[in-house]
Protein backbone atom coordinates (compact mmCIF):
# COMPACT_ATOMS: atom_id res chain seq x y z
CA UNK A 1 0.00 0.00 0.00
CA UNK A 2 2.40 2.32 0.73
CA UNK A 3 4.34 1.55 -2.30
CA UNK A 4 1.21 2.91 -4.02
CA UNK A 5 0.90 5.89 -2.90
CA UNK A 6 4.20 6.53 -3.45
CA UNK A 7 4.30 5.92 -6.80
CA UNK A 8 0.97 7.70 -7.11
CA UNK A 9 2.45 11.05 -4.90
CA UNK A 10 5.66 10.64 -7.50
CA UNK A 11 3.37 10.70 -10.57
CA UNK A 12 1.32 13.60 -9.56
CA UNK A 13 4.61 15.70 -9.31
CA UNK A 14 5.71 14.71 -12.50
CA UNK A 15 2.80 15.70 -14.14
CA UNK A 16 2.67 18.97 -12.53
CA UNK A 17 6.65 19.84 -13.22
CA UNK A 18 6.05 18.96 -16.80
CA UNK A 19 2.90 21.21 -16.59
CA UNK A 20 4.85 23.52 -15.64
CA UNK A 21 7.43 23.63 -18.25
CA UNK A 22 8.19 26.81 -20.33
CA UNK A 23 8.76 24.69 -23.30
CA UNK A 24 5.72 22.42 -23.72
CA UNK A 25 4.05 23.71 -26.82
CA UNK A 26 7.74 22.82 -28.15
CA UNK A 27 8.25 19.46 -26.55
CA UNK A 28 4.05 18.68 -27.78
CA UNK A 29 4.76 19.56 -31.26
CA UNK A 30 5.42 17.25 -34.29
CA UNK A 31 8.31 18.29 -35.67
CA UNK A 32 7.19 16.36 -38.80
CA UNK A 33 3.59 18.43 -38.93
CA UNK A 34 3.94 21.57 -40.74
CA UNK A 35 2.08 24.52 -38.42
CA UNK A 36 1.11 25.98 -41.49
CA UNK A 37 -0.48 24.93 -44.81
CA UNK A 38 1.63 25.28 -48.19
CA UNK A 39 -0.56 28.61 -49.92
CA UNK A 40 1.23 27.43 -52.70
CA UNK A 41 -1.90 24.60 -52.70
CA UNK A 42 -4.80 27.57 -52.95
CA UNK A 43 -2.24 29.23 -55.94
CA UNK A 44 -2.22 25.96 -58.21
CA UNK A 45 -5.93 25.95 -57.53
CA UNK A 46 -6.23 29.62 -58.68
CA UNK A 47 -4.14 29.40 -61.40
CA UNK A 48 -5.66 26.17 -63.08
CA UNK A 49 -9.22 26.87 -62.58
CA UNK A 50 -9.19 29.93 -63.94
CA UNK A 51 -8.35 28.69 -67.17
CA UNK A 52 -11.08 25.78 -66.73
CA UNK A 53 -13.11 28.42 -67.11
CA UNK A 54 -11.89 30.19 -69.88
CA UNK A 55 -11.61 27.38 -72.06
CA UNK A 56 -14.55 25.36 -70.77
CA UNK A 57 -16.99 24.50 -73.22
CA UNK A 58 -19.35 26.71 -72.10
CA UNK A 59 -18.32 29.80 -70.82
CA UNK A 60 -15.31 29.71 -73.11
CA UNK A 61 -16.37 28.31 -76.15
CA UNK A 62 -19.72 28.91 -76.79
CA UNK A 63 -19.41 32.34 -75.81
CA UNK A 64 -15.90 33.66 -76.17
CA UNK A 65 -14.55 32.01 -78.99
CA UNK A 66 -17.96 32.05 -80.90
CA UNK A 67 -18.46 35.55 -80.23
CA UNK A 68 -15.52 36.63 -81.75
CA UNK A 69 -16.00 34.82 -84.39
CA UNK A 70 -13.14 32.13 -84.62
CA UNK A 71 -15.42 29.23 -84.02
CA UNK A 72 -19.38 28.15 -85.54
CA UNK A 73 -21.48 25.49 -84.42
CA UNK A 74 -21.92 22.61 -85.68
CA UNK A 75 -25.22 21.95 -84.24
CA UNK A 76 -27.01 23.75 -81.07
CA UNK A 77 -26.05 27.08 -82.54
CA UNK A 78 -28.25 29.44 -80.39
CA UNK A 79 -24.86 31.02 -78.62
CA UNK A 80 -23.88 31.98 -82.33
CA UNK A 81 -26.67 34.13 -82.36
CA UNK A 82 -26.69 35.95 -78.72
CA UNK A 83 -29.03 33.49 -77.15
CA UNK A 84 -27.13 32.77 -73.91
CA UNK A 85 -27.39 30.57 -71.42
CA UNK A 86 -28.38 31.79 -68.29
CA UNK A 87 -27.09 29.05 -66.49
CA UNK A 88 -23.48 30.09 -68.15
CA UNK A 89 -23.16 33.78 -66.27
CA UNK A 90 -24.04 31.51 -62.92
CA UNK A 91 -21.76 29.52 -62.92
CA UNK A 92 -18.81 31.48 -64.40
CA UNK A 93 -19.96 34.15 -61.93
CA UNK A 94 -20.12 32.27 -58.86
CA UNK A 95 -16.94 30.06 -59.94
CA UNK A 96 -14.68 33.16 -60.37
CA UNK A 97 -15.27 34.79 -56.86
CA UNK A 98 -15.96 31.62 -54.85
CA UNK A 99 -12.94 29.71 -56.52
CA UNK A 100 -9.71 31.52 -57.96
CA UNK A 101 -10.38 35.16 -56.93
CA UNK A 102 -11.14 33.79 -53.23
CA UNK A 103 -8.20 31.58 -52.84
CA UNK A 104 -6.14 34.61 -53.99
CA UNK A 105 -7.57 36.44 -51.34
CA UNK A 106 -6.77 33.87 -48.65
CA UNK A 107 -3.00 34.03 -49.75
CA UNK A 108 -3.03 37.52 -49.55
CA UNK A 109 -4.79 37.51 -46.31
CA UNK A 110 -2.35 34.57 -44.45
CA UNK A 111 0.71 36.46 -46.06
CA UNK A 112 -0.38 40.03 -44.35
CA UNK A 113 -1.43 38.82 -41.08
CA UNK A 114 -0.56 38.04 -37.58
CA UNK A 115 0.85 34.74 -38.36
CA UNK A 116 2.63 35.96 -41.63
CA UNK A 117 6.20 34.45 -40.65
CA UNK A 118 4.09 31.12 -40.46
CA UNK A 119 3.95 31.21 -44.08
CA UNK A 120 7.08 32.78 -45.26
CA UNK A 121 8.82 29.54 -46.10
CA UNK A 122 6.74 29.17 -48.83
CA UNK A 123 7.94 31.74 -51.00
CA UNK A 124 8.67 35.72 -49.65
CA UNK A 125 5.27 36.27 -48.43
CA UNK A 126 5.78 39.66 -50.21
CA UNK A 127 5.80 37.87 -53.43
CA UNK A 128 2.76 35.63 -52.75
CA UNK A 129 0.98 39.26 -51.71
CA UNK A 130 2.42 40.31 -54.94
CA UNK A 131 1.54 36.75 -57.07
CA UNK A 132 -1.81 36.90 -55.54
CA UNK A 133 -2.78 40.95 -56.79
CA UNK A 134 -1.41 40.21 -59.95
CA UNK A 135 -3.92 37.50 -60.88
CA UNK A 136 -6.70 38.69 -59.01
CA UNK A 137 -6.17 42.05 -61.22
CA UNK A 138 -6.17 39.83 -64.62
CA UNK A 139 -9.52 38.07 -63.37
CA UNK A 140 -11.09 41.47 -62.61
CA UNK A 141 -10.36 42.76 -65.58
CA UNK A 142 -11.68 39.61 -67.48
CA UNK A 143 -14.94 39.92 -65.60
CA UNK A 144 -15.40 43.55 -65.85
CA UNK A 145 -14.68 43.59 -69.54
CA UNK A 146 -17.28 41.22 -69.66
CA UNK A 147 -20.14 42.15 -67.47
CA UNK A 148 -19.67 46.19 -67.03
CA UNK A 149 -19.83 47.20 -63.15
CA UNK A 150 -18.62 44.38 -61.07
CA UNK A 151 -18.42 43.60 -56.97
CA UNK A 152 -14.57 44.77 -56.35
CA UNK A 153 -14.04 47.09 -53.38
CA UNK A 154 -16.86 44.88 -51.22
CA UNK A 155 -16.18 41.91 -52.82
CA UNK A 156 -14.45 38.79 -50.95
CA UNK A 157 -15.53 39.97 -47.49
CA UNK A 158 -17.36 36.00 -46.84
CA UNK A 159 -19.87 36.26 -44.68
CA UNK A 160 -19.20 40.01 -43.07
CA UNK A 161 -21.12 40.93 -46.38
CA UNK A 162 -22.63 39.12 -48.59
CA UNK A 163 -24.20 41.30 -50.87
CA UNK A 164 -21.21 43.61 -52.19
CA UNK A 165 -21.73 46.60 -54.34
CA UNK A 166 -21.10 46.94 -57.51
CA UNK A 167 -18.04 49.23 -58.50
CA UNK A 168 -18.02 51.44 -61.66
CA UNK A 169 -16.22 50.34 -64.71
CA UNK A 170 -14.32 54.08 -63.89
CA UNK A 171 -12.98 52.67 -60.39
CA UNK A 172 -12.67 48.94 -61.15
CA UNK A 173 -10.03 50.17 -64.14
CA UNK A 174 -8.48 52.55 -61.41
CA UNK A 175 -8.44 49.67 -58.85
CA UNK A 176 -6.68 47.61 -61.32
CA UNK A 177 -3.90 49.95 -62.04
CA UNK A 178 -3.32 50.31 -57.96
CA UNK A 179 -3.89 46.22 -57.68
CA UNK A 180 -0.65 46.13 -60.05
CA UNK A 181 1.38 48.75 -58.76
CA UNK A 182 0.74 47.76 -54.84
CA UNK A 183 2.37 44.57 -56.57
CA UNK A 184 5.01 45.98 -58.61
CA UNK A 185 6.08 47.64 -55.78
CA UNK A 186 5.65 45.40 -53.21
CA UNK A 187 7.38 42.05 -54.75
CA UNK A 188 10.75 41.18 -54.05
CA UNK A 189 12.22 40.17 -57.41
CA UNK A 190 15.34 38.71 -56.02
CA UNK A 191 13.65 36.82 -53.51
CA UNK A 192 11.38 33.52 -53.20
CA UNK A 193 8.54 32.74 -55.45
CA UNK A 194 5.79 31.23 -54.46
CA UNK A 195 5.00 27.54 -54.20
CA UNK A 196 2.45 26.24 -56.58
CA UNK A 197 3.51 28.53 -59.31
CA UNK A 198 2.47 26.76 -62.38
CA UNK A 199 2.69 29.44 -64.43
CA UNK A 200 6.77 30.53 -63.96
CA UNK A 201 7.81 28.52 -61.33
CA UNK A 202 7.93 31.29 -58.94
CA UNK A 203 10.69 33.43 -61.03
CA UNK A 204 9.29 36.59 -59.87
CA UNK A 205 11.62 38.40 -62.45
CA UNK A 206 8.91 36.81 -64.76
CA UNK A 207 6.02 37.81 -62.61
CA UNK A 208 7.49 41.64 -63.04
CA UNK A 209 7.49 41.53 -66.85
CA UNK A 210 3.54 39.95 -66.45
CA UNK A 211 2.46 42.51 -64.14
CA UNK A 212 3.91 45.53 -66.20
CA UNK A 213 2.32 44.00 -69.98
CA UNK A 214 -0.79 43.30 -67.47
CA UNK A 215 -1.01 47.47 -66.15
CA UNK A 216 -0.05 48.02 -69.96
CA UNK A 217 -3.22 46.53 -71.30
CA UNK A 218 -5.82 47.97 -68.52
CA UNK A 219 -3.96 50.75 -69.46
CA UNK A 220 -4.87 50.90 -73.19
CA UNK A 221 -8.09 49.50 -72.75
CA UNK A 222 -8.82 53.06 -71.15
CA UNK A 223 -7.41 55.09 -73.33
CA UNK A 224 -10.37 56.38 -75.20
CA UNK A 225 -11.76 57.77 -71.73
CA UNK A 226 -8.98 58.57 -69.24
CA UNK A 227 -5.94 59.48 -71.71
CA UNK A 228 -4.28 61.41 -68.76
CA UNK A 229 -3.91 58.18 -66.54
CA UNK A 230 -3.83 55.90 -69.35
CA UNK A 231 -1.25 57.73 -70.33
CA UNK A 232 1.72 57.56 -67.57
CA UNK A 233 0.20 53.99 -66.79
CA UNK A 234 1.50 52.86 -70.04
CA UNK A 235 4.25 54.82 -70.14
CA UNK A 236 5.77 53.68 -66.89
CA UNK A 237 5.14 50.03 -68.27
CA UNK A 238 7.16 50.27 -71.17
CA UNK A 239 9.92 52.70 -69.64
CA UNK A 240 10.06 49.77 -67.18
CA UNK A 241 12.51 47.37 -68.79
CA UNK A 242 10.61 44.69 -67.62
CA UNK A 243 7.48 43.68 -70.14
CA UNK A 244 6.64 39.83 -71.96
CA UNK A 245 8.76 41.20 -74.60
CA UNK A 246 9.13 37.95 -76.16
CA UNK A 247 7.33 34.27 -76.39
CA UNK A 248 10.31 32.94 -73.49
CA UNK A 249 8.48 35.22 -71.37
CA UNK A 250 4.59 34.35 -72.03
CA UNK A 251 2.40 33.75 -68.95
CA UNK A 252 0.87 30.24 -69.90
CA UNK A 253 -0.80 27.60 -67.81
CA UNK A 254 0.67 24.15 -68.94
CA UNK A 255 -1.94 21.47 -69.29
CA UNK A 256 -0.61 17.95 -69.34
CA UNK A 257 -1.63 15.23 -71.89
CA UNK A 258 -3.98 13.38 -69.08
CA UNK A 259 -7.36 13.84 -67.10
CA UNK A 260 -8.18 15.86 -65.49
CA UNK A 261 -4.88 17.96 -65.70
CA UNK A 262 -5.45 18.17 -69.54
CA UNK A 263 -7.05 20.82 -71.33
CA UNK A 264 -11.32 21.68 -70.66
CA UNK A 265 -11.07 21.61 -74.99
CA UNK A 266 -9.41 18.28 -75.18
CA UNK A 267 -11.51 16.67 -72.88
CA UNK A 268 -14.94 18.11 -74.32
CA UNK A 269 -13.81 16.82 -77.88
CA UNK A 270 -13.47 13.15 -76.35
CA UNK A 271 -16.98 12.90 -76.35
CA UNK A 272 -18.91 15.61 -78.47
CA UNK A 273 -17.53 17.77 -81.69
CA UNK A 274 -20.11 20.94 -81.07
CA UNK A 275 -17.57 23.10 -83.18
CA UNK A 276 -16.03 23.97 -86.61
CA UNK A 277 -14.21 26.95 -87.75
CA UNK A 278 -15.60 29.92 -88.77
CA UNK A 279 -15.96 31.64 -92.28
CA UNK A 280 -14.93 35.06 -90.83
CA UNK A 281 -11.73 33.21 -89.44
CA UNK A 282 -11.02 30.97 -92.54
CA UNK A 283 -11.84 33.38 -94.97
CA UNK A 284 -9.56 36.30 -93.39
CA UNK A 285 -6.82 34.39 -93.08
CA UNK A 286 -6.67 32.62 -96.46
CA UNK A 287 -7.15 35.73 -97.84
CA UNK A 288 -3.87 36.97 -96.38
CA UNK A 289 -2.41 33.82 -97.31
CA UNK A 290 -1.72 33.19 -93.36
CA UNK A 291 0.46 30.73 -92.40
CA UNK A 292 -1.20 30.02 -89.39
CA UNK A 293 -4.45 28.71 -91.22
CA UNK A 294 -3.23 25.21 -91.02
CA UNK A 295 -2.11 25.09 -87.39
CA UNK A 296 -5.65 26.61 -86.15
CA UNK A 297 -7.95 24.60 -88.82
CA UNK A 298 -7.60 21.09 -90.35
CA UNK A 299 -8.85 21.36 -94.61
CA UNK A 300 -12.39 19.46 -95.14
CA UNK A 301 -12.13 15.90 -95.58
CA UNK A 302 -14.83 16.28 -98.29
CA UNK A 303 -13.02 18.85 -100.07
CA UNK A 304 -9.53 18.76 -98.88
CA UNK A 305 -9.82 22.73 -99.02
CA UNK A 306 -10.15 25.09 -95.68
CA UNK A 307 -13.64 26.40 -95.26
CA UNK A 308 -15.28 27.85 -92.46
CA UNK A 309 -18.83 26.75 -91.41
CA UNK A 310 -20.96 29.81 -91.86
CA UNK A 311 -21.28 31.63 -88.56
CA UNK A 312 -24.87 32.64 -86.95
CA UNK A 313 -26.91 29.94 -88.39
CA UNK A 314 -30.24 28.53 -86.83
CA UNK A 315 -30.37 25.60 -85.04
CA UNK A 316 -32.08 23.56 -88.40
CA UNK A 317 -29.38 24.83 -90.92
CA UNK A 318 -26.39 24.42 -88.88
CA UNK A 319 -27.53 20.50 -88.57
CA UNK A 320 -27.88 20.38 -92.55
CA UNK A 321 -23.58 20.49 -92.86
CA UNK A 322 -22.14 17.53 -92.29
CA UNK A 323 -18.57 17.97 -90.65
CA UNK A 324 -16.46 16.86 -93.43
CA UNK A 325 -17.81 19.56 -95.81
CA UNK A 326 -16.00 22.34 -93.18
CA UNK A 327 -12.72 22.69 -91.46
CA UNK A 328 -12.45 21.49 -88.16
CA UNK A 329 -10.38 22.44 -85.28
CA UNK A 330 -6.80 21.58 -86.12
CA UNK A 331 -4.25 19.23 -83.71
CA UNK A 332 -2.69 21.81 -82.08
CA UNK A 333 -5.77 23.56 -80.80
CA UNK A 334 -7.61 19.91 -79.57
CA UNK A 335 -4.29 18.34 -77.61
CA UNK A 336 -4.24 17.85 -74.13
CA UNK A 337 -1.70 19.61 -73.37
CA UNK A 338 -2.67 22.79 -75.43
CA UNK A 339 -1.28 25.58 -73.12
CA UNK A 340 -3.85 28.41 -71.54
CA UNK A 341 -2.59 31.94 -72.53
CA UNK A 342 -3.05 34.34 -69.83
CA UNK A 343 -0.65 37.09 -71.84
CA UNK A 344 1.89 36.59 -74.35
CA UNK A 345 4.39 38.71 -76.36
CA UNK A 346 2.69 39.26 -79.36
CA UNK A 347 -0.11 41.38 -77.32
CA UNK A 348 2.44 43.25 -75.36
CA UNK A 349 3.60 44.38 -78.87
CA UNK A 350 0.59 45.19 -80.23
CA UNK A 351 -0.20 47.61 -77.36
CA UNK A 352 3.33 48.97 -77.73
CA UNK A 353 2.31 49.92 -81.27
CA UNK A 354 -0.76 51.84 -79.93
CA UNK A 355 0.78 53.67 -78.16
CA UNK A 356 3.24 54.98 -80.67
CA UNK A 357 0.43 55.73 -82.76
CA UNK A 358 -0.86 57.28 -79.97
CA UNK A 359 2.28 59.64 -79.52
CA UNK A 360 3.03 58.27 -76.33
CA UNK A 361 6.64 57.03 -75.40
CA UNK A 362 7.19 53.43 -76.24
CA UNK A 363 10.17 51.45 -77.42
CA UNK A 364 10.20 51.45 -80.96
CA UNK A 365 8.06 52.08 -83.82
CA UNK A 366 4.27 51.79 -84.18
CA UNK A 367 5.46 49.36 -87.39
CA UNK A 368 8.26 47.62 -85.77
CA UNK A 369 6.10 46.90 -82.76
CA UNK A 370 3.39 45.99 -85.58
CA UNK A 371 5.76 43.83 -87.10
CA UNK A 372 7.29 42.23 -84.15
CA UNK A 373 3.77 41.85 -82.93
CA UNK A 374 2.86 39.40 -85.80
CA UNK A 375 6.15 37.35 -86.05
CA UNK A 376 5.77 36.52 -82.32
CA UNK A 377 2.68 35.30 -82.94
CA UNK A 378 3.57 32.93 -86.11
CA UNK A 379 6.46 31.89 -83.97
CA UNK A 380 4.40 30.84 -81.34
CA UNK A 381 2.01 28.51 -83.05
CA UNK A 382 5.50 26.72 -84.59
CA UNK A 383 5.50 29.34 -88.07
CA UNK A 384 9.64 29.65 -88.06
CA UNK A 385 10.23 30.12 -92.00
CA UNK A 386 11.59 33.63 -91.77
CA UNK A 387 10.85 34.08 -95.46
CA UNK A 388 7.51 32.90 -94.98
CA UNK A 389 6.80 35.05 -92.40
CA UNK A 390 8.99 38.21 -94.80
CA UNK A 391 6.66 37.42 -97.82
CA UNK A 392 3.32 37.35 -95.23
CA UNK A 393 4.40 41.11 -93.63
CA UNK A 394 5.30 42.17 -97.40
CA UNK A 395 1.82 42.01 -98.50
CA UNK A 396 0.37 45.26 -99.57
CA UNK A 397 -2.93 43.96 -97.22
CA UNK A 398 -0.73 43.78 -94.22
CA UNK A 399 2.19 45.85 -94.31
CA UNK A 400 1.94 48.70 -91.90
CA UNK A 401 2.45 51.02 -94.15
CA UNK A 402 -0.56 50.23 -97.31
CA UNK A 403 -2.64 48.20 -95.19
CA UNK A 404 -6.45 49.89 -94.99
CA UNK A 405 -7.80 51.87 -92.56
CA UNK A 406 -6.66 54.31 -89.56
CA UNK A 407 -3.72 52.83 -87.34
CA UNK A 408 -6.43 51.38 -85.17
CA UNK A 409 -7.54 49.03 -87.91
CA UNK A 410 -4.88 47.97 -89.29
CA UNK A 411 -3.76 47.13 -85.76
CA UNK A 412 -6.95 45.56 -84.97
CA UNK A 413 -7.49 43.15 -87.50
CA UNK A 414 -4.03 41.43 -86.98
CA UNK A 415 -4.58 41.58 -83.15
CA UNK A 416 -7.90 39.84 -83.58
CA UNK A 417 -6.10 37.09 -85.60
CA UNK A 418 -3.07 37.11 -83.08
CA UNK A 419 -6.13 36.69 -80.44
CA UNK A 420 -7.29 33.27 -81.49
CA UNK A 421 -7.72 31.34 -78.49
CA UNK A 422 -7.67 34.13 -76.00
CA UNK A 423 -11.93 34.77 -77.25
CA UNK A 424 -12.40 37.21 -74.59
CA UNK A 425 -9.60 39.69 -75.79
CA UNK A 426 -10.52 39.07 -79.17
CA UNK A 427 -13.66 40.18 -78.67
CA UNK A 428 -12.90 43.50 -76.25
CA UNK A 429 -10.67 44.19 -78.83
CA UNK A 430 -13.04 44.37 -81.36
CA UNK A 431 -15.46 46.79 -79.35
CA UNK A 432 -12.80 48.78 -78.47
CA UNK A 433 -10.65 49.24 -82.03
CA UNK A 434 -13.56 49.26 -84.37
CA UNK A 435 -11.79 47.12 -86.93
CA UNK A 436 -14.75 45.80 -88.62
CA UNK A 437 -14.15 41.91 -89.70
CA UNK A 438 -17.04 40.33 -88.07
CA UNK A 439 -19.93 39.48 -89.70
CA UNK A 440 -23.75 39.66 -88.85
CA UNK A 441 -25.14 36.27 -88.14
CA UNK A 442 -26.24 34.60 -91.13
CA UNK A 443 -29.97 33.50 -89.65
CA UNK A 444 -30.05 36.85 -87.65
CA UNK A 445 -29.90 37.21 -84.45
CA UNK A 446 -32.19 35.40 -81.22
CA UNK A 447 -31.25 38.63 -78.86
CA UNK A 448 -30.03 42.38 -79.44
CA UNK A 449 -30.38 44.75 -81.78
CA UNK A 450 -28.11 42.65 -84.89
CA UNK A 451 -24.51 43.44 -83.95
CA UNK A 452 -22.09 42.06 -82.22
CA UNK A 453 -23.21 42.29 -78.13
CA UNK A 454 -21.52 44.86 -76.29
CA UNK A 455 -21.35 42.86 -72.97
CA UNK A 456 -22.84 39.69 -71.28
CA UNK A 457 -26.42 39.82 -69.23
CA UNK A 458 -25.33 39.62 -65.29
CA UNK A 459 -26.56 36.33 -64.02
CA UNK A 460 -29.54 35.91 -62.60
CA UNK A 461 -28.65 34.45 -59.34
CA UNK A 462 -27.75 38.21 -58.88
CA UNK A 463 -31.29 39.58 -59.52
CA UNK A 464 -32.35 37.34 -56.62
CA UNK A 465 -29.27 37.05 -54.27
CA UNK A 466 -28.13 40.42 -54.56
CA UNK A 467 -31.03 42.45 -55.90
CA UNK A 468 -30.60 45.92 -54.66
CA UNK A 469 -26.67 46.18 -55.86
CA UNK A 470 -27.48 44.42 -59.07
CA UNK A 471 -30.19 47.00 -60.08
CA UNK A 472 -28.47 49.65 -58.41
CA UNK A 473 -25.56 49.09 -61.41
CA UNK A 474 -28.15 48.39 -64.21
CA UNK A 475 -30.90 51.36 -63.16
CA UNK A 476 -33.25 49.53 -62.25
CA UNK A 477 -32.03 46.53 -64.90
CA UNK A 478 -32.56 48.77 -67.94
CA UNK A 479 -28.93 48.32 -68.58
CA UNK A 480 -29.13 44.78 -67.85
CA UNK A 481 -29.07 43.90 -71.99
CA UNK A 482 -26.38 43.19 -74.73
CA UNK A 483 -26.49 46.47 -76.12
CA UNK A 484 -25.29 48.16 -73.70
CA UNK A 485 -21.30 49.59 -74.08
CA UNK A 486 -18.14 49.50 -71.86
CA UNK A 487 -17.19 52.58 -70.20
CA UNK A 488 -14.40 52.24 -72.61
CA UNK A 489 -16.10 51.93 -75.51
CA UNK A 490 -16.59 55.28 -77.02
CA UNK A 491 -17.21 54.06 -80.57
């Protein structure tokens, strides 16, 4: 017995001198159990789901690469002619700000708080802050381009508010331009890159020449409405000496060649062939005798010639042509591992051209940045015949100096062509430069007033979820149509 309660007195006051100990949230720890979770999970996330989207088969395809006009139906052609699915805007909506734009936020938010240091062995947390701004200001800009007013300021606040306002087009493009320079100026480019980075592998020398060709684009895009800060945004972008100057430098996603890490485009086409090319695409570029044809279209088997399906046809006529009598998608554009653009050289350029037209400082000439502009883009799609390429510039169609039109034209057209698989751009880029090229839709059109929409319809889960914002940005959902412009379309 009295062994017992010896032991039992000697175990008591070991408990309470360990209890006591200054160290025992050390001693109690796992030393192989991180205390923080890699961000660099929430950035592959961000990154790859973002481009899901844009080259799903829904909100990517039948929208963005039908509405500007590089791809027809081949059946269930109602998207060809402005009839869009509501169920689209959801879920492209709600995917954007739930999925990549909130994970963004998170990063941002675990890399700029209390327990920052946590987190700073997976990459400077300055640079995930930085990594983080960067893409959530290409996402706004991809959603405001689309919609018009979109949540920003109040947006990403969970449940401390769930029904954010919507921001003008006017401050969105001005929150942009700070979202890039808070990360321009913010990033340590000689220190860690994030984990996760699929995109450059956390070189944030990279991320610098992104985030400059990013501010020079929302910079551009409001020229026409704010030249003033347009103006020195651009400027300080190209006086930089850090912009995607060349195709080393794009900013791609890399799908691999299996599910579900393969492209959205591959892995629609495995079990349903909804698209062809279009006759605006084919027919513009054989008429320029464009290299590229072949590596964006495959000939007809019936013909062995390239021709686009005829874009905007009803639902009965577009059934009538069988797929051999068209050109289909070519190789490139259906393999897995097709890449998603999120900016490459040849746009940088073509901005860079603008503004020399524009008289603004830039690094060379509006026809060398034209020029450069194009080649970049052949070379990217695997066109390396310098002559080729020589006799293709040399044309009186498409050299800078005899091709038709005003500078914003000429510039326009080959941008739209450099644009093919970025559907969104393509198509801003045709509201905003006025080049002409697409076509009315050959059955006319299911919604709008003819032309080519203006913007997308908001979704409807925001009539009901968010009312009072939602018709607060669209008085009283007047606005709420296809017809109605961009802020920065003054045309």
């Amino acid at each position: 017995m009295n062994k017992q309660i010896f032991f039992l007195v000697g175990l008591i006051g070991a408990l309470a001198f360990t209890g006591c100990r200054k160290d025992f949230e050390e001693i109690n720890t796992n030393p192989n159990e991180p205390t923080a979770v890699s961000p660099g999970f929430l950035l592959t996330n961000a990154q790859k789901s973002t481009m899901d989207r844009v080259y799903d088969s829904f909100w990517g395809s039948r929208r963005a690469m039908q509405t500007a006009q590089f791809w027809s139906s081949n059946q269930y052609s109602n998207e060809s002619r402005y009839a869009y699915r509501d169920a689209t805007a959801n879920s492209a909506w709600a995917s954007f700000y739930a999925g990549p734009l909130q994970d963004l936020q998170t990063i941002i938010d675990l890399n700029s708080g209390d327990d920052a240091a946590d987190y700073s062995g997976y990459g400077d947390n300055a640079n995930q802050i930085a990594v983080a701004k960067i893409l959530q200001a290409w996402i706004y800009q991809h959603l405001t381009d689309a919609f018009g007013a979109i949540p920003m300021s109040q947006a990403l606040q969970g449940v401390s508010n769930t029904t954010p306002a919507y921001d003008s087009q006017a401050d969105v493009y001005a929150g942009l331009i700070a979202m890039l320079d808070d990360a321009l100026n913010g990033m340590n480019v000689g220190g860690a890159g994030p984990q996760g980075d699929q995109i450059y592998g956390g070189d944030m020398a990279q991320w610098q020449k992104f985030a400059n060709s990013l501010k020079l684009r929302v910079a551009m895009r409001m020229a026409d409405v704010n030249p003033g800060a347009a103006q020195a945004a651009a400027e300080a972008a190209l006086g930089s000496g850090a912009i995607i100057a060349g195709n080393e430098d794009n900013a791609l996603f890399g799908y691999l060649t299996g599910a579900p890490n393969n492209n959205p485009i591959n892995e629609d086409y495995k079990t349903r062939n909804d698209f062809a090319a279009s006759n605006t695409m084919v027919d513009f570029l054989a008429g320029l005798n464009d290299p590229r044809l072949g590596v964006f279209f495959s000939p007809a088997v019936a013909s062995g010639e390239y021709v686009g399906e005829v874009y905007g046809l009803d639902e009965a006529n577009a059934a009538l042509t069988p797929n051999d009598a068209v050109s289909q998608r070519g190789g490139a554009i259906l393999a897995a591992d097709l890449a998603g653009i999120y900016f490459d050289a040849a746009q940088t350029h073509f901005l860079a051209a603008e503004a020399a037209e524009r008289g603004w400082s830039s690094i060379l000439s509006a026809e060398e940045h034209y020029n450069a502009a194009i080649t970049l883009s052949m070379n990217y799609w695997g066109i390396t015949d310098e002559a080729a390429i020589a006799d293709y510039l040399a044309q009186a169609d498409v050299a800078y100096g005899t091709a038709a039109g005003a500078w914003n034209e000429k510039i326009g057209r080959q941008k739209w062509a450099a644009l093919y698989m970025q559907g969104y751009e393509a198509w801003a880029e045709y509201r905003r430069l006025d080049f002409g090229v697409l076509l009315p839709c050959a059955d006319g059109v299911l919604e709008g007033d003819g032309s080519v929409p203006n913007r997308m319809k908001y979704p409807l889960d925001e009539q009901t979820l968010n009312g009072d914002n939602w018709a607060a940005a669209t008085n009283g959902g007047a606005d709420d149509v296809l017809t109605t412009k961009m802020w920065w379309d003054v045309n």
